[in-house]
N, C-alpha and C. Protein backbone atom coordinates (compact mmCIF):
# COMPACT_ATOMS: atom_id res chain seq x y z
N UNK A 1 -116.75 165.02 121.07
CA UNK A 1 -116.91 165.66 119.78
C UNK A 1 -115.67 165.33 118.94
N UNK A 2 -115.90 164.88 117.79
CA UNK A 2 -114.87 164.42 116.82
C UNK A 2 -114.62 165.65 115.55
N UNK A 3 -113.81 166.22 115.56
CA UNK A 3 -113.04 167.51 114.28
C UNK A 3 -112.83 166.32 113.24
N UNK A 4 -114.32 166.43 111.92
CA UNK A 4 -114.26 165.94 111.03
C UNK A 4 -112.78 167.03 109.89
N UNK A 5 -113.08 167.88 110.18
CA UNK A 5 -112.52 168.92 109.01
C UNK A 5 -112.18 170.59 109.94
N UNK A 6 -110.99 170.90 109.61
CA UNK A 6 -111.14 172.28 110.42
C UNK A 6 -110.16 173.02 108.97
N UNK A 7 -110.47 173.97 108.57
CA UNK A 7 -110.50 174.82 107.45
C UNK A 7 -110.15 176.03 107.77
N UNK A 8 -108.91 177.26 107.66
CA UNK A 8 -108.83 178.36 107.67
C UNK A 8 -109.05 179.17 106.45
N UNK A 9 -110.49 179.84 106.41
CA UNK A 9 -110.94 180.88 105.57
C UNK A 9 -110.00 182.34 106.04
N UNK A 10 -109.17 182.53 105.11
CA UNK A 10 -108.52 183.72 105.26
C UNK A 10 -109.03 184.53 104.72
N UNK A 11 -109.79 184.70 103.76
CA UNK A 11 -110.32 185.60 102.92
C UNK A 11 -111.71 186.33 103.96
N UNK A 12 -112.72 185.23 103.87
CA UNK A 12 -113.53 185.70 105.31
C UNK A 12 -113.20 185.81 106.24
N UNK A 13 -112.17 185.63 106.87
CA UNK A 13 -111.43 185.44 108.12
C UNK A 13 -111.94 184.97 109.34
N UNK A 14 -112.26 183.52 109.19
CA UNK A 14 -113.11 182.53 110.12
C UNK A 14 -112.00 181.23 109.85
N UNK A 15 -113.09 180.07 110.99
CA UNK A 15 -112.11 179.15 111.07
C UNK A 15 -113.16 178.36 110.78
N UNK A 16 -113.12 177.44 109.48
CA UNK A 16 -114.66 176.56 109.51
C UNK A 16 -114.40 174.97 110.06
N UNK A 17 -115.37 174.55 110.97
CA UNK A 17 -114.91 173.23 111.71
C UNK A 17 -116.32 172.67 111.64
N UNK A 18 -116.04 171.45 110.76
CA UNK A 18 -117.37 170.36 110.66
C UNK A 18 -117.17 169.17 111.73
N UNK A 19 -117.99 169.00 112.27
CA UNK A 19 -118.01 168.13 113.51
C UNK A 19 -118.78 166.78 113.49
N UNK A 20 -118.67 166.17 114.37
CA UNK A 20 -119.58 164.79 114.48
C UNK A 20 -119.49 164.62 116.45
N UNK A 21 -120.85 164.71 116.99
CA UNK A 21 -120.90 164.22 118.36
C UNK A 21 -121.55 163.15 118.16
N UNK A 22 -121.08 161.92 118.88
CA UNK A 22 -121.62 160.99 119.01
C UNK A 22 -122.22 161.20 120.68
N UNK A 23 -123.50 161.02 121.31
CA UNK A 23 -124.54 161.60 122.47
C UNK A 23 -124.83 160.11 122.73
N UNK A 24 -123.97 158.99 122.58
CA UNK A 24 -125.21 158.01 123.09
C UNK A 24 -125.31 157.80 124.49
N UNK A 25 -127.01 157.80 124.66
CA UNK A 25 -126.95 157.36 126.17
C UNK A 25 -127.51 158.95 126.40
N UNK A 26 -127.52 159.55 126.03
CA UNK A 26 -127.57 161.18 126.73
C UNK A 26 -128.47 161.65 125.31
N UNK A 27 -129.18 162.98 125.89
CA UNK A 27 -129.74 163.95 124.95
C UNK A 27 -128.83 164.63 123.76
N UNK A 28 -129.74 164.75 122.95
CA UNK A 28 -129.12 165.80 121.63
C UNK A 28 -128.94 167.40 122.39
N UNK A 29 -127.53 167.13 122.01
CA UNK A 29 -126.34 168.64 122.67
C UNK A 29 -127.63 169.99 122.01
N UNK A 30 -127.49 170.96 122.75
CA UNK A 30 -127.90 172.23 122.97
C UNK A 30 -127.09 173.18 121.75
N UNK A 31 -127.52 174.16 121.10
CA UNK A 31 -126.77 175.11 120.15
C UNK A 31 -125.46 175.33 121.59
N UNK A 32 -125.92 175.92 122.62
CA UNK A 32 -125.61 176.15 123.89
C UNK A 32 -124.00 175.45 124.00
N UNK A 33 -124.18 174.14 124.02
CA UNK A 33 -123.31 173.18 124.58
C UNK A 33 -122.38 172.71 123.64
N UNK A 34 -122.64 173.08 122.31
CA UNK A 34 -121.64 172.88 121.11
C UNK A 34 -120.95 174.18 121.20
N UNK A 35 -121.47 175.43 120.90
CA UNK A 35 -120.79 176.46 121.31
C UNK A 35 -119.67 176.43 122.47
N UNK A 36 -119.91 175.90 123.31
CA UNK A 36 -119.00 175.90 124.67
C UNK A 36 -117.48 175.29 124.33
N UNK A 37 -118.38 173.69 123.62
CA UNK A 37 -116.85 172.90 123.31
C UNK A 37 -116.29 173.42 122.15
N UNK A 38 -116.67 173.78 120.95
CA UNK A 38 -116.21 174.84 120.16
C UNK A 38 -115.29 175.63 120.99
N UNK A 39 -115.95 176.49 121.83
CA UNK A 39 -114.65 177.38 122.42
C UNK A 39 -113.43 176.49 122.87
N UNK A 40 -113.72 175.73 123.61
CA UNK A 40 -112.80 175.50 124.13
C UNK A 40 -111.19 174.45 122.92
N UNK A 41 -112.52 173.71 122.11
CA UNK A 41 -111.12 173.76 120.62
C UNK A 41 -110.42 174.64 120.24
N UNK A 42 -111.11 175.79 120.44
CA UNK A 42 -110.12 176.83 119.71
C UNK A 42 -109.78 177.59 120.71
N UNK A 43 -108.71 178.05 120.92
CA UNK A 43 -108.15 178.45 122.05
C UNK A 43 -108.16 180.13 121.80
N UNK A 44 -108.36 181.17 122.61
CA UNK A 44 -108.29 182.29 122.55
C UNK A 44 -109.59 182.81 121.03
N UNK A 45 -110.46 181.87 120.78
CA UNK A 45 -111.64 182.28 120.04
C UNK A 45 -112.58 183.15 121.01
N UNK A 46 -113.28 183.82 120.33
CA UNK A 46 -114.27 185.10 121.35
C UNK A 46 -115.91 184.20 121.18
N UNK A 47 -116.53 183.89 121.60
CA UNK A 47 -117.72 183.11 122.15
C UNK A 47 -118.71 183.94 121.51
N UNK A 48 -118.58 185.28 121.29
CA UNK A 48 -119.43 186.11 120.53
C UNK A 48 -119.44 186.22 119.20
N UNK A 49 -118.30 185.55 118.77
CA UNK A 49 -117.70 185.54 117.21
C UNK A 49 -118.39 183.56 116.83
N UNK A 50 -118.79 182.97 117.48
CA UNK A 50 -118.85 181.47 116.77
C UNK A 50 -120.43 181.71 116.50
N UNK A 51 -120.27 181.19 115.05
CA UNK A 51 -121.70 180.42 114.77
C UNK A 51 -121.95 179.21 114.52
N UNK A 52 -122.68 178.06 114.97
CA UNK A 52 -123.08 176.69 114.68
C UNK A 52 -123.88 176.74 113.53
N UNK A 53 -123.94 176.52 112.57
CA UNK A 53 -124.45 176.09 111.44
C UNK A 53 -124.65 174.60 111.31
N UNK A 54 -126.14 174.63 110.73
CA UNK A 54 -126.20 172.79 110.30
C UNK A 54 -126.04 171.88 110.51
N UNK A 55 -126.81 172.11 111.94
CA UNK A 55 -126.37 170.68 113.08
C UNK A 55 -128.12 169.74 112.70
N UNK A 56 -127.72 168.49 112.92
CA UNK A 56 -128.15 167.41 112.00
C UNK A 56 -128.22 166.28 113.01
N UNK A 57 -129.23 165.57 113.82
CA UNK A 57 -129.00 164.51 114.05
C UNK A 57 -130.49 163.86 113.54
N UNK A 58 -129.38 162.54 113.07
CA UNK A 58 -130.28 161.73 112.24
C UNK A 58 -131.36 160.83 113.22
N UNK A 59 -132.84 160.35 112.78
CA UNK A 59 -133.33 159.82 113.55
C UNK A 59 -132.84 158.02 114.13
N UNK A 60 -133.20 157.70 114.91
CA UNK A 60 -132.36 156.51 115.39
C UNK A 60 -131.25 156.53 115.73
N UNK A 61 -130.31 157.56 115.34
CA UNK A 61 -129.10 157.40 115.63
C UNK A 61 -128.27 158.58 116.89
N UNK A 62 -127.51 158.25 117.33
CA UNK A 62 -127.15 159.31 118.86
C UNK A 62 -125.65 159.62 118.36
N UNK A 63 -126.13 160.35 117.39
CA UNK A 63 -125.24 161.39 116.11
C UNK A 63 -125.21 162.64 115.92
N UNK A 64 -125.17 163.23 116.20
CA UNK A 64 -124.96 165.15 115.35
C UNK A 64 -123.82 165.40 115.17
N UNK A 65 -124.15 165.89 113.58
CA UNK A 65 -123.20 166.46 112.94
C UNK A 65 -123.30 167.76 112.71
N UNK A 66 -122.33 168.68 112.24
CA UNK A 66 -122.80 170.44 112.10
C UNK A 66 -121.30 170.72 111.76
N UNK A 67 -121.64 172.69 111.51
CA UNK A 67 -120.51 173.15 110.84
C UNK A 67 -120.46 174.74 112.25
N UNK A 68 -119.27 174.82 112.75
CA UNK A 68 -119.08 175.83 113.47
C UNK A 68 -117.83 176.76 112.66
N UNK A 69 -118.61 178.09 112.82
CA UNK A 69 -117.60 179.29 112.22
C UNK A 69 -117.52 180.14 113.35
N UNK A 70 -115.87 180.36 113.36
CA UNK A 70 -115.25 180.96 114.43
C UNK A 70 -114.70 182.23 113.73
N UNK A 71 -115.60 183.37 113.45
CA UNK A 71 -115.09 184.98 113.07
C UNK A 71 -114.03 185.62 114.05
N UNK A 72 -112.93 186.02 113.73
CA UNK A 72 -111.86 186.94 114.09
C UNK A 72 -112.84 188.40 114.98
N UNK A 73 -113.31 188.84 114.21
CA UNK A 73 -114.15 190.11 114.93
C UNK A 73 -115.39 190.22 114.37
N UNK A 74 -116.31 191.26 114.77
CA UNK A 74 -117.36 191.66 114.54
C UNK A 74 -117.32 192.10 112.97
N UNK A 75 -116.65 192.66 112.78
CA UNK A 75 -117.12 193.02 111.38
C UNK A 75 -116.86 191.82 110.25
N UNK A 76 -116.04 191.01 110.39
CA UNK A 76 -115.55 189.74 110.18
C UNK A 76 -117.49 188.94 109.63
N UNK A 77 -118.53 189.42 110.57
CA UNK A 77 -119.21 188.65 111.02
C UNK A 77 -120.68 189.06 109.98
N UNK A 78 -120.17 190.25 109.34
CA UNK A 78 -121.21 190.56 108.39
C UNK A 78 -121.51 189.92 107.69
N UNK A 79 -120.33 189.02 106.82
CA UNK A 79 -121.15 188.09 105.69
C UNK A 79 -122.15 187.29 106.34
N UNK A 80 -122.51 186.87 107.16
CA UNK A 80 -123.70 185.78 108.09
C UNK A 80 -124.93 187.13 107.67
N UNK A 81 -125.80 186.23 107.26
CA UNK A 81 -127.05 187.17 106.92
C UNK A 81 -127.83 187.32 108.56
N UNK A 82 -128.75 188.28 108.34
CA UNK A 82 -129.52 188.82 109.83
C UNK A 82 -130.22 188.31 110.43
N UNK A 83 -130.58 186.87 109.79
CA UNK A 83 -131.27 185.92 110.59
C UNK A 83 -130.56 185.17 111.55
N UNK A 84 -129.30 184.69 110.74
CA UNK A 84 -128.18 184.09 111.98
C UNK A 84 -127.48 184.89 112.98
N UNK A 85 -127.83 185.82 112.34
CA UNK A 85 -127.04 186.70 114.07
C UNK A 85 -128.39 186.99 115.14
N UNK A 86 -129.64 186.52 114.96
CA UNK A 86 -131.20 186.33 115.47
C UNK A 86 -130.87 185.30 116.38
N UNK A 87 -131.18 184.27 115.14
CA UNK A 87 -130.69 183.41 116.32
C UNK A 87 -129.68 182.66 117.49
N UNK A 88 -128.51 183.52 117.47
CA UNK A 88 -127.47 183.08 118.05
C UNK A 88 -127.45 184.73 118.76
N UNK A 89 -128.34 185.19 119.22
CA UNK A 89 -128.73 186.70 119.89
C UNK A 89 -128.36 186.23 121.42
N UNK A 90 -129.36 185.24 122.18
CA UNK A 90 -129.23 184.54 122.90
C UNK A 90 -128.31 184.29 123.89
N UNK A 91 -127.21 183.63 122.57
CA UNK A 91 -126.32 183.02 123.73
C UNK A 91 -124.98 184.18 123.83
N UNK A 92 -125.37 185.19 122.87
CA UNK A 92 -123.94 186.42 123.11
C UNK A 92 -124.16 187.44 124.10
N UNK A 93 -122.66 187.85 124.64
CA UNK A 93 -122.70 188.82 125.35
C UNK A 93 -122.88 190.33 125.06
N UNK A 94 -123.57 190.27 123.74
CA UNK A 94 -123.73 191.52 122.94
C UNK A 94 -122.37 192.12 122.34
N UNK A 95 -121.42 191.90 122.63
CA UNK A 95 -120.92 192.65 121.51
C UNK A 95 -120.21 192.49 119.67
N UNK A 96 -121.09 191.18 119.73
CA UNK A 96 -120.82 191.00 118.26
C UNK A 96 -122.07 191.80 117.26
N UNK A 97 -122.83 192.03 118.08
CA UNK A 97 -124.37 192.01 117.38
C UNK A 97 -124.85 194.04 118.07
N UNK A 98 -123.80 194.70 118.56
CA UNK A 98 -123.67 196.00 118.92
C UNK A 98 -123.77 197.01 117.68
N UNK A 99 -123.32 196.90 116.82
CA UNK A 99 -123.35 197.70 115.37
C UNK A 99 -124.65 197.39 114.47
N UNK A 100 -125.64 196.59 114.46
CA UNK A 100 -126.76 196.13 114.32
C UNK A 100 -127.99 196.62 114.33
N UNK A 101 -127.85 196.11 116.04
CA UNK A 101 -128.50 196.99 117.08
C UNK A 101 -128.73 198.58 117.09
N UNK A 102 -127.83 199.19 116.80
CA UNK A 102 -127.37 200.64 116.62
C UNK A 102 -128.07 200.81 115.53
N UNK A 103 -127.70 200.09 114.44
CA UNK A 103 -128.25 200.82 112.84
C UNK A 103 -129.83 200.55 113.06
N UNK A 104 -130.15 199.58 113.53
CA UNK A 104 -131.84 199.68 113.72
C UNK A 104 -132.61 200.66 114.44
N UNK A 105 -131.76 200.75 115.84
CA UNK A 105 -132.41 201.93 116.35
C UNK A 105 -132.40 203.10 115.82
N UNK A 106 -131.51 203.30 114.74
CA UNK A 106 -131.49 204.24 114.48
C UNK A 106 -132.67 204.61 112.71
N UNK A 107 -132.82 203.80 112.30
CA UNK A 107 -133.73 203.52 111.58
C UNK A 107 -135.06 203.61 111.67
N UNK A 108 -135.54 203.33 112.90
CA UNK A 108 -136.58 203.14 113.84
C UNK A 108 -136.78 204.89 114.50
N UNK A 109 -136.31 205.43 114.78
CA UNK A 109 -136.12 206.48 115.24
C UNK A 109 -136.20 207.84 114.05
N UNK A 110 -136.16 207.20 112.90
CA UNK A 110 -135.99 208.09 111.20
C UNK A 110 -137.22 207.95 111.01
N UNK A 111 -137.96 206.43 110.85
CA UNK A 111 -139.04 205.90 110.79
C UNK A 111 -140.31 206.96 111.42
N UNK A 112 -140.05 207.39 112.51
CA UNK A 112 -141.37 208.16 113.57
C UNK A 112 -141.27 209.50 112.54
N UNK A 113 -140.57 210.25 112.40
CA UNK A 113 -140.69 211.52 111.76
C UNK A 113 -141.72 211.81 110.55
């Protein structure tokens, strides 16, 4: 994996890193498996805090490109609308996506009355 660009958003308080894997010879990497090496670029990042955004491989070519955001904490993590914390449900150990969870059930539970 090649660090096209790595960007500190202080204001959102993330770390934005646009990437390029070159896969030749091998399958197109997993949300899974970018996440992993992500962690391991950033050293002491929380695995529950990264999102992969806008991974891209072109046809013919054994290329993907994408944008990974590495949030400081959970609340850090609100600006990401509720679909991206859907799909990156998966690969977390729940506690980025714990305050969420909570407000729904609890919504759901207002809802029956």
């Amino acid at each position: 994996m090649e660090i096209v660009s790595r960007t500190e958003n202080k204001l959102l308080k993330r770390v934005e890193i646009d990437f390029k894997w070159s896969h030749k010879g091998s399958k197109t990497p997993s949300k899974k498996e970018v996440m992993d090496l992500v962690k391991t670029l950033e050293p002491g990042s929380n695995p529950d805090f990264i999102v992969v955004k806008n991974c891209n491989t072109r046809y013919g070519q054994a290329l993907t490109t994408g944008q990974a955001l590495i949030y400081e904490s959970a609340d850090a993590m609100t600006v990401e609308p509720e679909y991206i914390h859907e799909r990156h449900k998966g690969f977390r150990s729940g506690n980025a996506t714990e305050e969420s969870s909570e407000e729904s059930s609890e919504e759901s539970e207002d809802g029956g009355e």
